[in-house]
Protein backbone atom coordinates (compact mmCIF):
# COMPACT_ATOMS: atom_id res chain seq x y z
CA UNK A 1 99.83 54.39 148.63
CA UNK A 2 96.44 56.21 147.54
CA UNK A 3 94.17 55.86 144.64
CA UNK A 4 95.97 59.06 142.72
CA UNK A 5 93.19 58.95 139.98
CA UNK A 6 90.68 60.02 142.40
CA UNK A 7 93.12 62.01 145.04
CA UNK A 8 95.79 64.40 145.12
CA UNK A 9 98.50 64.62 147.72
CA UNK A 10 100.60 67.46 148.69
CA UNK A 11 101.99 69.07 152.17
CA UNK A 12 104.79 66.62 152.81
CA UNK A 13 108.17 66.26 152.94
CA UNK A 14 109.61 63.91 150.17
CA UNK A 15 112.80 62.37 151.81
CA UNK A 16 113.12 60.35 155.38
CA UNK A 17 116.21 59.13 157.13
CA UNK A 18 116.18 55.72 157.79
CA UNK A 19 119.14 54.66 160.51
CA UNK A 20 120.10 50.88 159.77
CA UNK A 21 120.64 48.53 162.77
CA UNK A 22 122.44 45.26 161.70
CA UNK A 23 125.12 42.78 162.71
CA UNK A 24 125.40 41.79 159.04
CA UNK A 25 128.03 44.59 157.19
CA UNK A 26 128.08 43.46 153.64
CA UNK A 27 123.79 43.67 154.07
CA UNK A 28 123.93 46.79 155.76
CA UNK A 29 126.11 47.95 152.85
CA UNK A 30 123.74 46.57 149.98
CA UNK A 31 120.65 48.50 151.54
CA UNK A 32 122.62 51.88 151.73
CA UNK A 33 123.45 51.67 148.44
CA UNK A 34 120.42 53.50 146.57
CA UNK A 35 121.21 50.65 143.23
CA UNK A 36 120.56 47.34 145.59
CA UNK A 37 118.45 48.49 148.12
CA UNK A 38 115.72 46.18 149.10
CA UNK A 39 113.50 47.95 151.31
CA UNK A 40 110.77 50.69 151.11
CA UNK A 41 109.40 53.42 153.28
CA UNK A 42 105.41 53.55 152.59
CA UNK A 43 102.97 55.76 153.65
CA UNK A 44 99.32 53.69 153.73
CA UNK A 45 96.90 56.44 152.39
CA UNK A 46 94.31 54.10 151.42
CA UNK A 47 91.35 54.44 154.06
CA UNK A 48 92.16 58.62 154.22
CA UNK A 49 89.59 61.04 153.24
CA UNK A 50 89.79 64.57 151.98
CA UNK A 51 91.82 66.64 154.93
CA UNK A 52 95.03 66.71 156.56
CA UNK A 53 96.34 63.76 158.17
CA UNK A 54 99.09 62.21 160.61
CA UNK A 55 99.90 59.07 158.80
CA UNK A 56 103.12 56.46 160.28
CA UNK A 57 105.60 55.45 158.29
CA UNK A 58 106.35 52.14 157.64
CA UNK A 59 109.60 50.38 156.47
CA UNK A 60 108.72 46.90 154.14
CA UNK A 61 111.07 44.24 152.63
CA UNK A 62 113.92 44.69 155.03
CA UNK A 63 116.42 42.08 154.87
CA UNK A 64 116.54 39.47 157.62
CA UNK A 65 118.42 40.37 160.57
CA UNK A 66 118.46 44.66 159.66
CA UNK A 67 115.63 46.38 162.17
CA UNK A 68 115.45 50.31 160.82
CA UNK A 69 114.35 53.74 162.65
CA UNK A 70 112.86 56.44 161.33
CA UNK A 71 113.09 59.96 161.26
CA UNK A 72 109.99 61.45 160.79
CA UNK A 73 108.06 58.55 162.10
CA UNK A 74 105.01 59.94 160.90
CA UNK A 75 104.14 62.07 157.76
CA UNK A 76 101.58 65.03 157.68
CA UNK A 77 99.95 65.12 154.07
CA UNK A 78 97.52 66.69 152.88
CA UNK A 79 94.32 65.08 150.63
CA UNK A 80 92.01 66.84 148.49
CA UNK A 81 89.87 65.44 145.26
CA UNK A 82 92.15 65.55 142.15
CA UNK A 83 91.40 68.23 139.77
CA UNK A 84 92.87 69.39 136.24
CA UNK A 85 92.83 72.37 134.41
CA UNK A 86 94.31 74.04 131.46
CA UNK A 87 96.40 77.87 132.06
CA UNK A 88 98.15 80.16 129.77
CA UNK A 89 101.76 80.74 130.78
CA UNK A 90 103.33 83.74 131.13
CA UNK A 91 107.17 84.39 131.18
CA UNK A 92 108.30 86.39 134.12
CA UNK A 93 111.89 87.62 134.75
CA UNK A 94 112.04 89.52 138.12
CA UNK A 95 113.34 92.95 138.69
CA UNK A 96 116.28 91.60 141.19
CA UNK A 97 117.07 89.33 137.91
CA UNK A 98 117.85 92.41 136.03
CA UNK A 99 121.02 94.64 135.81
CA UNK A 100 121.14 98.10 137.20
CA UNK A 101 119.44 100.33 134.56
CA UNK A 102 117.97 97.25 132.48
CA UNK A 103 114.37 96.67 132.00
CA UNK A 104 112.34 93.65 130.21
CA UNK A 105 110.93 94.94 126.93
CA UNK A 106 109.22 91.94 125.83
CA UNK A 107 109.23 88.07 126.87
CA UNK A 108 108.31 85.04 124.31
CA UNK A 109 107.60 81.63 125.77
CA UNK A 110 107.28 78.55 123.84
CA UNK A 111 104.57 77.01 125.78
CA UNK A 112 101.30 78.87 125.13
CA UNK A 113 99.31 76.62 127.72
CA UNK A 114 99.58 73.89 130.13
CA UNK A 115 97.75 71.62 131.59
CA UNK A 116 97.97 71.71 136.11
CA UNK A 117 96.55 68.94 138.06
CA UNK A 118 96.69 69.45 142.03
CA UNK A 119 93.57 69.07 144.57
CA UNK A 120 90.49 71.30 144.01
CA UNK A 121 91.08 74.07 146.53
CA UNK A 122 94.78 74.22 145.56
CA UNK A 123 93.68 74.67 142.28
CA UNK A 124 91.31 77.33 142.51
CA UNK A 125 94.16 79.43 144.18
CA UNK A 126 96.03 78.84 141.00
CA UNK A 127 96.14 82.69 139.86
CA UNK A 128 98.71 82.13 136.82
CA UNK A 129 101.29 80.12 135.74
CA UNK A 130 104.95 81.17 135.09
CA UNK A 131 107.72 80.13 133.27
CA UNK A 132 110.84 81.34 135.26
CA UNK A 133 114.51 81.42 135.49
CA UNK A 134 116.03 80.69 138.17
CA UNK A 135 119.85 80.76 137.46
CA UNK A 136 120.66 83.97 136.32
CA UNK A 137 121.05 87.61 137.31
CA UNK A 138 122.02 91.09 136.74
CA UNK A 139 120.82 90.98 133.03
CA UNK A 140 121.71 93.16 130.57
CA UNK A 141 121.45 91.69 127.14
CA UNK A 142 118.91 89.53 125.51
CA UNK A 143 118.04 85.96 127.07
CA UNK A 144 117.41 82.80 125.22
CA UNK A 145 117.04 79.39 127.17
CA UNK A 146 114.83 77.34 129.48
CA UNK A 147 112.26 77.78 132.32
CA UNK A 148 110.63 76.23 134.54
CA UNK A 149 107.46 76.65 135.57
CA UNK A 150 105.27 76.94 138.57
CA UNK A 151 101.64 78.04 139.72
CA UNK A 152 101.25 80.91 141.69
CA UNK A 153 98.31 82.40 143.75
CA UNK A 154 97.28 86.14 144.07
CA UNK A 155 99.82 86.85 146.20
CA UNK A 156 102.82 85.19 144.26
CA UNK A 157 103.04 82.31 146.55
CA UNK A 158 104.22 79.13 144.48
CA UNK A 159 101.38 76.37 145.12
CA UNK A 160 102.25 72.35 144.91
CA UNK A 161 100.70 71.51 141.26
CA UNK A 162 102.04 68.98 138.62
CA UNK A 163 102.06 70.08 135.19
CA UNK A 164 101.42 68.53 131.73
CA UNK A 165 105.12 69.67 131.32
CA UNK A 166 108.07 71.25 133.64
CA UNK A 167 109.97 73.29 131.62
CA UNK A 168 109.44 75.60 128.22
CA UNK A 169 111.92 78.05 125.88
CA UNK A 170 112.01 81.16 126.61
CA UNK A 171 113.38 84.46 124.80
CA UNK A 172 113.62 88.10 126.66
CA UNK A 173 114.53 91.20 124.96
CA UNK A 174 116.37 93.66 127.60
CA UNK A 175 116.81 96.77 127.53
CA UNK A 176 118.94 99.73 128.74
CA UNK A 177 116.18 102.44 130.57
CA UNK A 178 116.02 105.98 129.21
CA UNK A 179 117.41 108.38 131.40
């Protein structure tokens, strides 16, 4: 929990595993079940200012009689002043994406710009914004489907950003390089 008008969280790890202890089967089996579960693993950000922080976990609305442990116990996020700006995307196929001899000629994305939202300093590292693809390789003809995009800094590290929108069409024509 955090006021996520005002903040912006990133540096964690989204998933937890949460052993259940109870004598009770057919309640132990509810609760595992992702459909009927009852309970919640929170992490109080409330009374956090701008940094990094060790924050516990916390397991709510267990059932009666199920005690649960926790693995992490605690959670290190980080919190920084939300911030929003708007980026021109750029398609990018990579070299090791293209077939032996093959080169991009030209790449057409169908998202001119985007909006990204992260903290302040994540989002002054922002350098550009990509549209990828992620599922393909050794290219040798033309390419016509979906990317997804990310943020990247300087150095082509991807940074933790939401955007206005995920993915975008994209069109590359390839080409076969002169010898």
């Amino acid at each position: 929990e955090y006021d996520s008008k005002k903040y912006f969280i990133s540096g964690f790890a989204s998933t937890v595993t949460v052993d259940l202890i109870g004598s009770n089967r057919l309640i132990l089996q509810r609760e595992t079940d992702e459909a009927t579960r009852s309970f919640q693993v929170k992490a109080d950000l409330r009374d956090l200012d701008t940094g990094t922080h060790l924050v516990k976990l916390q397991v709510l609305d267990l059932p009666k009689g199920v005690n649960a442990n926790l693995t992490p116990v605690n959670l290190s996020v980080k919190i920084g002043k939300r911030a929003s700006k708007n980026f021109t995307v750029v398609g990018n196929i990579y070299d090791t994406q293209l077939a032996v001899g093959y080169s991009v000629s030209k790449i057409t994305v169908g998202t001119s710009t985007v909006k990204v939202t992260s903290d302040e300093e994540t989002l002054a590292r922002v350098d550009r914004v990509e549209a990828v693809i992620t599922d393909v390789s050794d290219l040798s003809q033309n390419f016509t489907g979906t990317a997804t995009l990310q943020a990247v800094d300087a150095q082509g590290q991807i940074l933790p950003v939401v955007f206005s929108q995920e993915i975008t069409s994209m069109q590359a024509i390839i080409s076969k390089t002169k010898e």
